[in-house]
PDB file of N, CA and C in Angstrom:
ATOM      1  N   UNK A   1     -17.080  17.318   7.955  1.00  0.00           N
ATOM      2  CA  UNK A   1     -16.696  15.951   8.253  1.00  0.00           C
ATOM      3  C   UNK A   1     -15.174  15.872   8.363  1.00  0.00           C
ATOM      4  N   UNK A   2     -14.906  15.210   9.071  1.00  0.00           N
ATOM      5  CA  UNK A   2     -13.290  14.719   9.158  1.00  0.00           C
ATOM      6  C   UNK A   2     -12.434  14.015   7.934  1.00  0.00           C
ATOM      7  N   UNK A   3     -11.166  14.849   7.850  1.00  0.00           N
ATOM      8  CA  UNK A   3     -10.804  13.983   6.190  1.00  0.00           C
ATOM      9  C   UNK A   3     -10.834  13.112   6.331  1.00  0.00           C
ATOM     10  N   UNK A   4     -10.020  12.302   7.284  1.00  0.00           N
ATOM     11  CA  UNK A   4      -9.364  11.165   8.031  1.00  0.00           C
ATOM     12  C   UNK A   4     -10.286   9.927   8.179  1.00  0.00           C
ATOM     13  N   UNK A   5     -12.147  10.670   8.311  1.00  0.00           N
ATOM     14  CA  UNK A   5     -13.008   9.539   8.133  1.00  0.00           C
ATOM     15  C   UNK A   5     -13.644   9.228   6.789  1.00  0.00           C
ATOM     16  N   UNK A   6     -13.190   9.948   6.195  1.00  0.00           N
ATOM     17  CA  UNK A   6     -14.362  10.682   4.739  1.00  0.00           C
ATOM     18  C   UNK A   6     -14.516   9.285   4.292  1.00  0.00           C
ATOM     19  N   UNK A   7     -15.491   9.034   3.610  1.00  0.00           N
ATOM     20  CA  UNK A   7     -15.556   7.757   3.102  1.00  0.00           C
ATOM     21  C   UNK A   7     -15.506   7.924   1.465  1.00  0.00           C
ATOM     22  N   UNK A   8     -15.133   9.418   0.951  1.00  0.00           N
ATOM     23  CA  UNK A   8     -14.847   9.416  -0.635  1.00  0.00           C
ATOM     24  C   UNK A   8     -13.170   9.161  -0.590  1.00  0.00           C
ATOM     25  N   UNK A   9     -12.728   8.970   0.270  1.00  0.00           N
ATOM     26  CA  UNK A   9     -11.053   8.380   0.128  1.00  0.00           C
ATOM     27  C   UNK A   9     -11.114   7.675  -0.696  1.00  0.00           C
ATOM     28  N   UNK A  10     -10.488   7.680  -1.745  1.00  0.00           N
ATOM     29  CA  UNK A  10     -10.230   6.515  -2.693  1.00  0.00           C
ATOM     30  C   UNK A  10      -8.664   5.802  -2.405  1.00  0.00           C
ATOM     31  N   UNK A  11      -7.914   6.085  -1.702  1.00  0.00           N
ATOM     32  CA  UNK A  11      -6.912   5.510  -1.273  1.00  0.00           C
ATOM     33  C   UNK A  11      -6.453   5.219   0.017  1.00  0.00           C
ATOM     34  N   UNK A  12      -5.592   4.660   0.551  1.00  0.00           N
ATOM     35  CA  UNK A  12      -5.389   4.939   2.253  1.00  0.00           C
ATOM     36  C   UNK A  12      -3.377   4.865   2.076  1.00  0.00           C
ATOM     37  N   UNK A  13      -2.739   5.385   2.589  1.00  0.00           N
ATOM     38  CA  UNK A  13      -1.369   5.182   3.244  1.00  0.00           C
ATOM     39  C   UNK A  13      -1.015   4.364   4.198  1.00  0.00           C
ATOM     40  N   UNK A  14      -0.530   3.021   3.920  1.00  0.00           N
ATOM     41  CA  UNK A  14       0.032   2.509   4.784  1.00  0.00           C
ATOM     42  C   UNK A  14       1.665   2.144   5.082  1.00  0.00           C
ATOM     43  N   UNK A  15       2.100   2.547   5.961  1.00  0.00           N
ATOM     44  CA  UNK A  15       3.574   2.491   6.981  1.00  0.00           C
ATOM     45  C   UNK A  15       3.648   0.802   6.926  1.00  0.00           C
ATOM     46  N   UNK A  16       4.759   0.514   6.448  1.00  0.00           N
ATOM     47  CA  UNK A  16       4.752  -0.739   6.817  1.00  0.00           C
ATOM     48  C   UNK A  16       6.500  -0.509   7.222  1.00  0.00           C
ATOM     49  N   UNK A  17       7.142  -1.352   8.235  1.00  0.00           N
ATOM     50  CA  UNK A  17       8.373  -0.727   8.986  1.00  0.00           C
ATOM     51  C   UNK A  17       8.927  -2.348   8.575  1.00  0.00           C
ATOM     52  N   UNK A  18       9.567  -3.118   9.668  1.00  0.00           N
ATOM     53  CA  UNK A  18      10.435  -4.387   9.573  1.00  0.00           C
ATOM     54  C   UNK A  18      10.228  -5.339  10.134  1.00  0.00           C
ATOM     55  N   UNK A  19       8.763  -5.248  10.487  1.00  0.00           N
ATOM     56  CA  UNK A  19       7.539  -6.006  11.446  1.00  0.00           C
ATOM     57  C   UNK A  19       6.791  -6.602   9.873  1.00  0.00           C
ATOM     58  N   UNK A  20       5.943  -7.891  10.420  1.00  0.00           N
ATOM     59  CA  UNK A  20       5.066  -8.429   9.407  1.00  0.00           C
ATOM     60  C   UNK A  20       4.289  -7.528   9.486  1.00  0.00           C
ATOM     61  N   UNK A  21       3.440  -6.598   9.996  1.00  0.00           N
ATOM     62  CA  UNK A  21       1.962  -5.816  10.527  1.00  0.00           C
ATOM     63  C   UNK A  21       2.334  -4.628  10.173  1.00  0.00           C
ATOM     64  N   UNK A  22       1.452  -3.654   9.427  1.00  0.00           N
ATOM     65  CA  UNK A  22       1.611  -2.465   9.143  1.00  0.00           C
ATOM     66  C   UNK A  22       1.790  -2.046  10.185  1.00  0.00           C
ATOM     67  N   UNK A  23       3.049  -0.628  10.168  1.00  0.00           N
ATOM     68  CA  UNK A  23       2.279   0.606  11.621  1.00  0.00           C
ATOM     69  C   UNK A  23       1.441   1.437  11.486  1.00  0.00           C
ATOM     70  N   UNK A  24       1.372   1.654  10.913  1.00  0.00           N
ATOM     71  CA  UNK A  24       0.227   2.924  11.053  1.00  0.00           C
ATOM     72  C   UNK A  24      -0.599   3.103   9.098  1.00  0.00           C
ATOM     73  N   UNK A  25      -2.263   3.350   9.261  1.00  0.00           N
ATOM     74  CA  UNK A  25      -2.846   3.827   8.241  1.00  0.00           C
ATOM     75  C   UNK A  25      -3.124   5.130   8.432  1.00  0.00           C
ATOM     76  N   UNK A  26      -2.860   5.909   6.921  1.00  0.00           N
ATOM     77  CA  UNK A  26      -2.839   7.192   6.891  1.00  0.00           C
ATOM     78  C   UNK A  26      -3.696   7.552   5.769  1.00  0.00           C
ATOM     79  N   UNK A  27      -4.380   9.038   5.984  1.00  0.00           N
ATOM     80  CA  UNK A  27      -5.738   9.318   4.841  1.00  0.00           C
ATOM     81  C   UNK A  27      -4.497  10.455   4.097  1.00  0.00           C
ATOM     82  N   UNK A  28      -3.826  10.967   4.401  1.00  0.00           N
ATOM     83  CA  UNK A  28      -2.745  11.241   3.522  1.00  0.00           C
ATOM     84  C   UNK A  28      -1.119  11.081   3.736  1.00  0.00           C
ATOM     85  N   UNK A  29      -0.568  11.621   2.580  1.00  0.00           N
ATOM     86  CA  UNK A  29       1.126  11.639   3.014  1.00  0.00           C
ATOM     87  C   UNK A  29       1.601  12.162   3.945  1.00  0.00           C
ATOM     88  N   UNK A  30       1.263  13.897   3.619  1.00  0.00           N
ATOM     89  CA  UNK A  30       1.535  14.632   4.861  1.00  0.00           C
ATOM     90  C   UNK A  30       1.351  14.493   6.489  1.00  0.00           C
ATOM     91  N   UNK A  31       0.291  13.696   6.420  1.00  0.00           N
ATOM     92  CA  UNK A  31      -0.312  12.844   8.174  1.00  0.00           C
ATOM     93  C   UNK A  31       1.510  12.089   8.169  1.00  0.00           C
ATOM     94  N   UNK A  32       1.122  10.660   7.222  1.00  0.00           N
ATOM     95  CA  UNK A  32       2.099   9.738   7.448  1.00  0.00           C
ATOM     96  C   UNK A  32       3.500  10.190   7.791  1.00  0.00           C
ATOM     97  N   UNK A  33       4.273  10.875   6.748  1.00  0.00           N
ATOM     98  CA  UNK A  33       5.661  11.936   7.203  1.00  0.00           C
ATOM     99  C   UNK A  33       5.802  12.398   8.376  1.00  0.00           C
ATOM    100  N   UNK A  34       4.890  13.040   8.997  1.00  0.00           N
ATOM    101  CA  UNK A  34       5.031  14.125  10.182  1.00  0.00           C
ATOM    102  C   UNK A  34       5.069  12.615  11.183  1.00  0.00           C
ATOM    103  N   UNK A  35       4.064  11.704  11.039  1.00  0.00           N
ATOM    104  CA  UNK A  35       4.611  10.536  12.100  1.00  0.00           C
ATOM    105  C   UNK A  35       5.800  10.092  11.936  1.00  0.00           C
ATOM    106  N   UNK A  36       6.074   9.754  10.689  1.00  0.00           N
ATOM    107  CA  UNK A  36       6.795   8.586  10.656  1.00  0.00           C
ATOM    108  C   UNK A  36       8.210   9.435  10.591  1.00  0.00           C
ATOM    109  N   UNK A  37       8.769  10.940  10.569  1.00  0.00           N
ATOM    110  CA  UNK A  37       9.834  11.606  11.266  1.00  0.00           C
ATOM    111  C   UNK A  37       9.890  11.976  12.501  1.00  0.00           C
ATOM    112  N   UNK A  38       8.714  12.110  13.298  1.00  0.00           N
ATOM    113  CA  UNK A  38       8.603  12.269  14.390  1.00  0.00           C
ATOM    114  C   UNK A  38       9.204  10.597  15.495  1.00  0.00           C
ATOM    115  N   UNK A  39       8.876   9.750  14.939  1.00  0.00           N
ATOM    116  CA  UNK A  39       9.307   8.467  15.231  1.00  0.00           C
ATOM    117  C   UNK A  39      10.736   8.159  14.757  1.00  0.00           C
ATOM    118  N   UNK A  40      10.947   8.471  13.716  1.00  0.00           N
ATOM    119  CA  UNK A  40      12.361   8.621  12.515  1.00  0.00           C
ATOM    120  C   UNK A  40      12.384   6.856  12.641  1.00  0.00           C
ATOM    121  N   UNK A  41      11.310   6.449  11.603  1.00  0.00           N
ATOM    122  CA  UNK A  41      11.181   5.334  11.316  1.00  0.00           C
ATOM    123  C   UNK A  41      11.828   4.681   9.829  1.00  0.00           C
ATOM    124  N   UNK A  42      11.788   3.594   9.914  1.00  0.00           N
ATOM    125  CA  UNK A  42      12.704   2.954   8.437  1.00  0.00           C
ATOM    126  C   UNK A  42      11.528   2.010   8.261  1.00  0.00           C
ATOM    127  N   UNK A  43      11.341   2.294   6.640  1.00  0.00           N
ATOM    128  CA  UNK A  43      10.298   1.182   5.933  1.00  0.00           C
ATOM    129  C   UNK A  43       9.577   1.933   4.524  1.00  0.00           C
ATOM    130  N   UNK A  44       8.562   1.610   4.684  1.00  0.00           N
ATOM    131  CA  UNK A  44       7.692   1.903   3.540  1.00  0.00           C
ATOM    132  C   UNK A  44       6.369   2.470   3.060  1.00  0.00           C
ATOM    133  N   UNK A  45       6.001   3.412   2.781  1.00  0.00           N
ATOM    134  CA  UNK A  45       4.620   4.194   2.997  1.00  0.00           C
ATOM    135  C   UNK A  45       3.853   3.551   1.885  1.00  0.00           C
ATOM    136  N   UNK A  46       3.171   3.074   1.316  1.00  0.00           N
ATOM    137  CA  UNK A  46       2.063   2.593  -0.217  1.00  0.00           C
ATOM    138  C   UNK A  46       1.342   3.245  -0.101  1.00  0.00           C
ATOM    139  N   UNK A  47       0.430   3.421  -1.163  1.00  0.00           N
ATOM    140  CA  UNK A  47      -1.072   3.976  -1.235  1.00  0.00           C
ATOM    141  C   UNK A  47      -1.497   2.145  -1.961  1.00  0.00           C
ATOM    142  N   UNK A  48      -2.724   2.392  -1.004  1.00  0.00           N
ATOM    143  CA  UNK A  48      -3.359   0.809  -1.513  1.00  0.00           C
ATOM    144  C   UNK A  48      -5.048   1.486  -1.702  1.00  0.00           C
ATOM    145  N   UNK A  49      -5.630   0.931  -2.699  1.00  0.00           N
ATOM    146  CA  UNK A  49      -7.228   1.130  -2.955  1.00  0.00           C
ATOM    147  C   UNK A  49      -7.508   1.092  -2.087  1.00  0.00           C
ATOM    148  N   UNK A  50      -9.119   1.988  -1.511  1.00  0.00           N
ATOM    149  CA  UNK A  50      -9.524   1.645  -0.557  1.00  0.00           C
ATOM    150  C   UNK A  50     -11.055   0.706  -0.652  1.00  0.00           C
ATOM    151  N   UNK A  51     -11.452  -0.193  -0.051  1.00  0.00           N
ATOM    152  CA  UNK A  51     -12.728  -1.086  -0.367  1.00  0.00           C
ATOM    153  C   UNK A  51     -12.335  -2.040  -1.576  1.00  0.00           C
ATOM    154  N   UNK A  52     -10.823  -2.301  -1.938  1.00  0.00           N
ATOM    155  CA  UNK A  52     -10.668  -2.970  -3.303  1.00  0.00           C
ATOM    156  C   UNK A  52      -9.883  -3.379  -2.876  1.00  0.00           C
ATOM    157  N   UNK A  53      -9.521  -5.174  -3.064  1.00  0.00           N
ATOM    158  CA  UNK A  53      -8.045  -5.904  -3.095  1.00  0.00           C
ATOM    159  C   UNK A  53      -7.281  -5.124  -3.962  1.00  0.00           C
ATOM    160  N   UNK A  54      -5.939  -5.106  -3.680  1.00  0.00           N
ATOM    161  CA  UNK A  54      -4.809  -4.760  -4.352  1.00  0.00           C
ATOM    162  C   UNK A  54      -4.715  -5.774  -4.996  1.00  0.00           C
ATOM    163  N   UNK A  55      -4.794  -6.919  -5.365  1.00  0.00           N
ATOM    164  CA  UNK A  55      -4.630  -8.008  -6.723  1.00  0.00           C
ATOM    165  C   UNK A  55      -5.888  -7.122  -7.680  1.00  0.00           C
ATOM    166  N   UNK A  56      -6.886  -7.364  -7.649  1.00  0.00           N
ATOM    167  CA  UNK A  56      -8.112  -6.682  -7.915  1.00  0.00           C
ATOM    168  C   UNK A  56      -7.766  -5.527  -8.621  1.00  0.00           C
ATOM    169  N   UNK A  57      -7.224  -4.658  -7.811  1.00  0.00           N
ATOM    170  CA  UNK A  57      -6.916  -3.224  -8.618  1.00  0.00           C
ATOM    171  C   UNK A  57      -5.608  -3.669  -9.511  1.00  0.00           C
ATOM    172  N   UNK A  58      -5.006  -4.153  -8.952  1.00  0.00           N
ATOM    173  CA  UNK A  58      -3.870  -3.926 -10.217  1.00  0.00           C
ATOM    174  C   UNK A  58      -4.245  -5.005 -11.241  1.00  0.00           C
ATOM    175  N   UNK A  59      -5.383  -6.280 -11.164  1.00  0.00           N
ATOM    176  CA  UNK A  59      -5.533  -7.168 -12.343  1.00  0.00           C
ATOM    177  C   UNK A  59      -6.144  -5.942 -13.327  1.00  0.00           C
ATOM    178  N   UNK A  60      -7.451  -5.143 -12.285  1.00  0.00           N
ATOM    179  CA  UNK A  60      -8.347  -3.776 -13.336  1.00  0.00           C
ATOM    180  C   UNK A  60      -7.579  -2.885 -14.300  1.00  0.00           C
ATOM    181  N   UNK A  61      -6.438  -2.478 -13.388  1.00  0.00           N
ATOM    182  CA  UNK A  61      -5.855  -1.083 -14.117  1.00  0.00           C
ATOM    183  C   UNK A  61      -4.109  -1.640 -15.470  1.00  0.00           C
ATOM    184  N   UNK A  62      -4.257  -3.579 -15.105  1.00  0.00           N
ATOM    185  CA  UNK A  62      -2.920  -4.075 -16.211  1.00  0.00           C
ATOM    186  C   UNK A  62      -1.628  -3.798 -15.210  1.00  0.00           C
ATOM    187  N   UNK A  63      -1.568  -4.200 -13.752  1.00  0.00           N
ATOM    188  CA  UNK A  63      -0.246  -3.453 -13.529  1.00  0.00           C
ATOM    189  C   UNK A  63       0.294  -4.630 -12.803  1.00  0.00           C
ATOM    190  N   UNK A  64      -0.502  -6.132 -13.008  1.00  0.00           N
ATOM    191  CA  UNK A  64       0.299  -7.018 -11.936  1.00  0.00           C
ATOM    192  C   UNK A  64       1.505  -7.321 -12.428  1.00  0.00           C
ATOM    193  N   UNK A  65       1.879  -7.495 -13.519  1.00  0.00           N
ATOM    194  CA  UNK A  65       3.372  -7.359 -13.962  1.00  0.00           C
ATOM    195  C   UNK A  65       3.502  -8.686 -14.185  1.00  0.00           C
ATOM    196  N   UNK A  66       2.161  -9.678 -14.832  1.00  0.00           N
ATOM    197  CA  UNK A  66       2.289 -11.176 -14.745  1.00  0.00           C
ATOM    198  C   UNK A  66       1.798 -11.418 -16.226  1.00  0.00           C
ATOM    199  N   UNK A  67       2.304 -12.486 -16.350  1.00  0.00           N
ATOM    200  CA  UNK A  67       1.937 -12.669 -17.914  1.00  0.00           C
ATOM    201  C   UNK A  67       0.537 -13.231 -18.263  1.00  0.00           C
ATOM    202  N   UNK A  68      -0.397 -13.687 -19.074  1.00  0.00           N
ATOM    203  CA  UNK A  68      -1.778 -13.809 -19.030  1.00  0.00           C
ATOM    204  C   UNK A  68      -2.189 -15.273 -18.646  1.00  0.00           C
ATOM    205  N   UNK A  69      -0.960 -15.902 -18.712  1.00  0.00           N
ATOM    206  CA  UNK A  69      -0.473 -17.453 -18.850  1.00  0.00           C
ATOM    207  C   UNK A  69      -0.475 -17.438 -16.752  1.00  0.00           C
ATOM    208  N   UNK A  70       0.535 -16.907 -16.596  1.00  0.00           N
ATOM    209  CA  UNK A  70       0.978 -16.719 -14.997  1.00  0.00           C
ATOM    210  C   UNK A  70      -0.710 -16.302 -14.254  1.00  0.00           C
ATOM    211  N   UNK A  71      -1.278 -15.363 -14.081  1.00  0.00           N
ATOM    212  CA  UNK A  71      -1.864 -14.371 -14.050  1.00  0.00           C
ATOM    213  C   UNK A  71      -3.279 -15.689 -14.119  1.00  0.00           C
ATOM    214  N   UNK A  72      -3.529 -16.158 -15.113  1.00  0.00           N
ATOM    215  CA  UNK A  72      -4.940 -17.489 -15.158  1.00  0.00           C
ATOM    216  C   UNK A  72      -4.455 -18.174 -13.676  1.00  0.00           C
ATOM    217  N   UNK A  73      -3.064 -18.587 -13.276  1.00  0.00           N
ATOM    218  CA  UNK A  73      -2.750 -19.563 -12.204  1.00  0.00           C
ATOM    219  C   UNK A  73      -2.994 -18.782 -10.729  1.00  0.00           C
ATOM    220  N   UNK A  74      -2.452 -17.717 -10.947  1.00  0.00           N
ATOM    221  CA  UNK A  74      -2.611 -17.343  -9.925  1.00  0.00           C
ATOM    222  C   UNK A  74      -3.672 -16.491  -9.333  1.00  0.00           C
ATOM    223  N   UNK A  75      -4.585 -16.590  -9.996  1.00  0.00           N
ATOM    224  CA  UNK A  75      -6.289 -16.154  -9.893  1.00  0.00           C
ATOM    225  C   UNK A  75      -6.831 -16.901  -8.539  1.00  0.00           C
ATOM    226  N   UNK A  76      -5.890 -18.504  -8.889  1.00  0.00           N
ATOM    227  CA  UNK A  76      -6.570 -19.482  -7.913  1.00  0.00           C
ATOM    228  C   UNK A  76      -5.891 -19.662  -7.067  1.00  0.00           C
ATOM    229  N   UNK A  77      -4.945 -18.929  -6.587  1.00  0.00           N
ATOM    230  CA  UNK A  77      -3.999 -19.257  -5.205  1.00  0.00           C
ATOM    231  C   UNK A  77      -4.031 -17.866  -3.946  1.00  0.00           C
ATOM    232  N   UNK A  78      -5.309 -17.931  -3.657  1.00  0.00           N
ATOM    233  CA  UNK A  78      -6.085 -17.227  -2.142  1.00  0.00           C
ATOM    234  C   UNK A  78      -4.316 -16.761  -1.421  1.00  0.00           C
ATOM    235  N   UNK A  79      -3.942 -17.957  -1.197  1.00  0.00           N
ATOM    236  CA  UNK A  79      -2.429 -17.228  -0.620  1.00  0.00           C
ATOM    237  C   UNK A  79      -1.782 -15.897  -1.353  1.00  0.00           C
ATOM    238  N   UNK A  80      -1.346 -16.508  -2.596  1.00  0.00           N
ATOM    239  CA  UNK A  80      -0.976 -15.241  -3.348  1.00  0.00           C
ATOM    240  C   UNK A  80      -1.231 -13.807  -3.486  1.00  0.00           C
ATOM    241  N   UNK A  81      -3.140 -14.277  -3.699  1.00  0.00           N
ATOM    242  CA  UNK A  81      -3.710 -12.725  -3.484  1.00  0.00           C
ATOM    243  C   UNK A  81      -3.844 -12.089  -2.246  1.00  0.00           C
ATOM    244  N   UNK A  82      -4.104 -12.832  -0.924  1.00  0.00           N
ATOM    245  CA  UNK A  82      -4.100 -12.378   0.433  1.00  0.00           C
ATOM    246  C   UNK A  82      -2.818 -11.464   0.617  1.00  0.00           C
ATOM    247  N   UNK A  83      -1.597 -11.273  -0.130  1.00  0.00           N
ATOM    248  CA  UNK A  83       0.262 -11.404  -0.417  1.00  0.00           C
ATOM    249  C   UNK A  83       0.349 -10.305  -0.817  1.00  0.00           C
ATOM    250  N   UNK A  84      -0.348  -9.918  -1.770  1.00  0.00           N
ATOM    251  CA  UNK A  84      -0.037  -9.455  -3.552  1.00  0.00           C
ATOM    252  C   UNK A  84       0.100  -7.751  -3.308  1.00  0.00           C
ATOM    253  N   UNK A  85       1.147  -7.382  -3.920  1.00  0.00           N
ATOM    254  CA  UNK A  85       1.499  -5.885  -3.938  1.00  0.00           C
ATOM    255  C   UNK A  85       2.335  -6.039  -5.100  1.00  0.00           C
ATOM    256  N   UNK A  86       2.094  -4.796  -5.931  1.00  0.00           N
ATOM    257  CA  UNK A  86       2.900  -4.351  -6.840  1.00  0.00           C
ATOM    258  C   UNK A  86       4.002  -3.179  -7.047  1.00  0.00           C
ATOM    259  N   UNK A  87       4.825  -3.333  -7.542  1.00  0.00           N
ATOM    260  CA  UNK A  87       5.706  -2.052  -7.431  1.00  0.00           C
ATOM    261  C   UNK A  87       5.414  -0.781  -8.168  1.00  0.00           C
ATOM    262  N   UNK A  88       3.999  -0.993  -9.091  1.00  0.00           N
ATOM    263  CA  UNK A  88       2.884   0.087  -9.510  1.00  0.00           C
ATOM    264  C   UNK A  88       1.859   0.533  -8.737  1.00  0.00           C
ATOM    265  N   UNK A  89       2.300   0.392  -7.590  1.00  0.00           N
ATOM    266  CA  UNK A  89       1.516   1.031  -6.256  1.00  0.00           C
ATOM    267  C   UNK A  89       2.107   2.205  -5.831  1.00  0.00           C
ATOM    268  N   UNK A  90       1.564   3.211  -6.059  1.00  0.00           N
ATOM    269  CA  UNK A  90       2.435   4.562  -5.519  1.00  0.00           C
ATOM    270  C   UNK A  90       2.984   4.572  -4.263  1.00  0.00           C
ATOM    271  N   UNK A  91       4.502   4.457  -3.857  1.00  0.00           N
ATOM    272  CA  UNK A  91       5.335   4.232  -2.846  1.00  0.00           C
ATOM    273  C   UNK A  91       6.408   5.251  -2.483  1.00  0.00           C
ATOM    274  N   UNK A  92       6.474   5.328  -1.199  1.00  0.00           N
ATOM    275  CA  UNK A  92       7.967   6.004  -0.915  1.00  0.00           C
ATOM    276  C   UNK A  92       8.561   5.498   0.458  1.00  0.00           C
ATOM    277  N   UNK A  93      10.356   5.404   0.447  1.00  0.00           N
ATOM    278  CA  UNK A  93      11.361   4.756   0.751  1.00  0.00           C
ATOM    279  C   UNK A  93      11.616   5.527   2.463  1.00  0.00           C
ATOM    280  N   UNK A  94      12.138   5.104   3.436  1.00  0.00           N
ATOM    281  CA  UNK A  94      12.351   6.048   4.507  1.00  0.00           C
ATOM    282  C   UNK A  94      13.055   5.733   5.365  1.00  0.00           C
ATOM    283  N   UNK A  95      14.160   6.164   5.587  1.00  0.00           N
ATOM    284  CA  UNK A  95      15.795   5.674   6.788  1.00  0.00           C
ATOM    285  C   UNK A  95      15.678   6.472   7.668  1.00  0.00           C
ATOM    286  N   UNK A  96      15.277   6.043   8.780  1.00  0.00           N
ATOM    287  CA  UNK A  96      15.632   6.862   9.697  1.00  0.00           C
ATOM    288  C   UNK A  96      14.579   8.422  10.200  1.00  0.00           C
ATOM    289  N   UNK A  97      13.490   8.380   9.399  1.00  0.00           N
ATOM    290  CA  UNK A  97      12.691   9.467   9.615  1.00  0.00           C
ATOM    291  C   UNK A  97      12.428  10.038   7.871  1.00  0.00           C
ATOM    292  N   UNK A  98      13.399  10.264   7.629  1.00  0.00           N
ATOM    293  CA  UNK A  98      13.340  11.228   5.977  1.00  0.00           C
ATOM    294  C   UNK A  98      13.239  10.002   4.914  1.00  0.00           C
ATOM    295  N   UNK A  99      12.804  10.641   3.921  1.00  0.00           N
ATOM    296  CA  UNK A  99      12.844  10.171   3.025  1.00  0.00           C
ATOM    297  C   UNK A  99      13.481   9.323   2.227  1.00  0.00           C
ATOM    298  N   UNK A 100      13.788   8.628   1.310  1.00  0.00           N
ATOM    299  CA  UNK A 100      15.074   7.803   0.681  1.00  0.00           C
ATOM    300  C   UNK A 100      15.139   8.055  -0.515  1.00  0.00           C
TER     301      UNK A 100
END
């Protein structure tokens, strides 16, 4: 089977550059890099759950970084969570093609 389709991915890579819209999803780093120097792009690579909101995973694993008080309010604001990324999302930085 293809890695790229596997459906035991538990994560995905996404490129997000200086556009609202990701560029590109990636099934690993090494994929994402070789594009995103080949382009010599500026922005941001994440790993986000895959089949799981990112509010979701980080309320599961303690990492929204909100207090329990904050965190009850914003359970109920659909905007917020549609939004929501944490800086306990495995990330890396990129100017120009390389790394940061």
């Amino acid at each position: 089977m293809n890695d790229a389709h596997d459906s035991r991915l538990a994560q995905v890579w996404v490129f997000s550059g200086r556009g609202p819209f990701p560029g590109g999803v990636f099934s690993t780093v090494d994929r994402a890099e070789r594009w995103i120097q080949q382009h010599r792009l500026t922005g941001t690579l994440t790993a986000y759950p895959l089949d799981e909101g990112c509010f979701d995973w980080a309320v599961a694993t303690g990492c929204t970084g909100l207090s329990a008080e904050k965190l009850a309010f914003k359970r109920e604001d659909p905007d917020f969570i549609g939004r929501f990324s944490t800086a306990a999302q495995d990330h890396h930085h990129y100017r120009d093609g390389q790394r940061a």
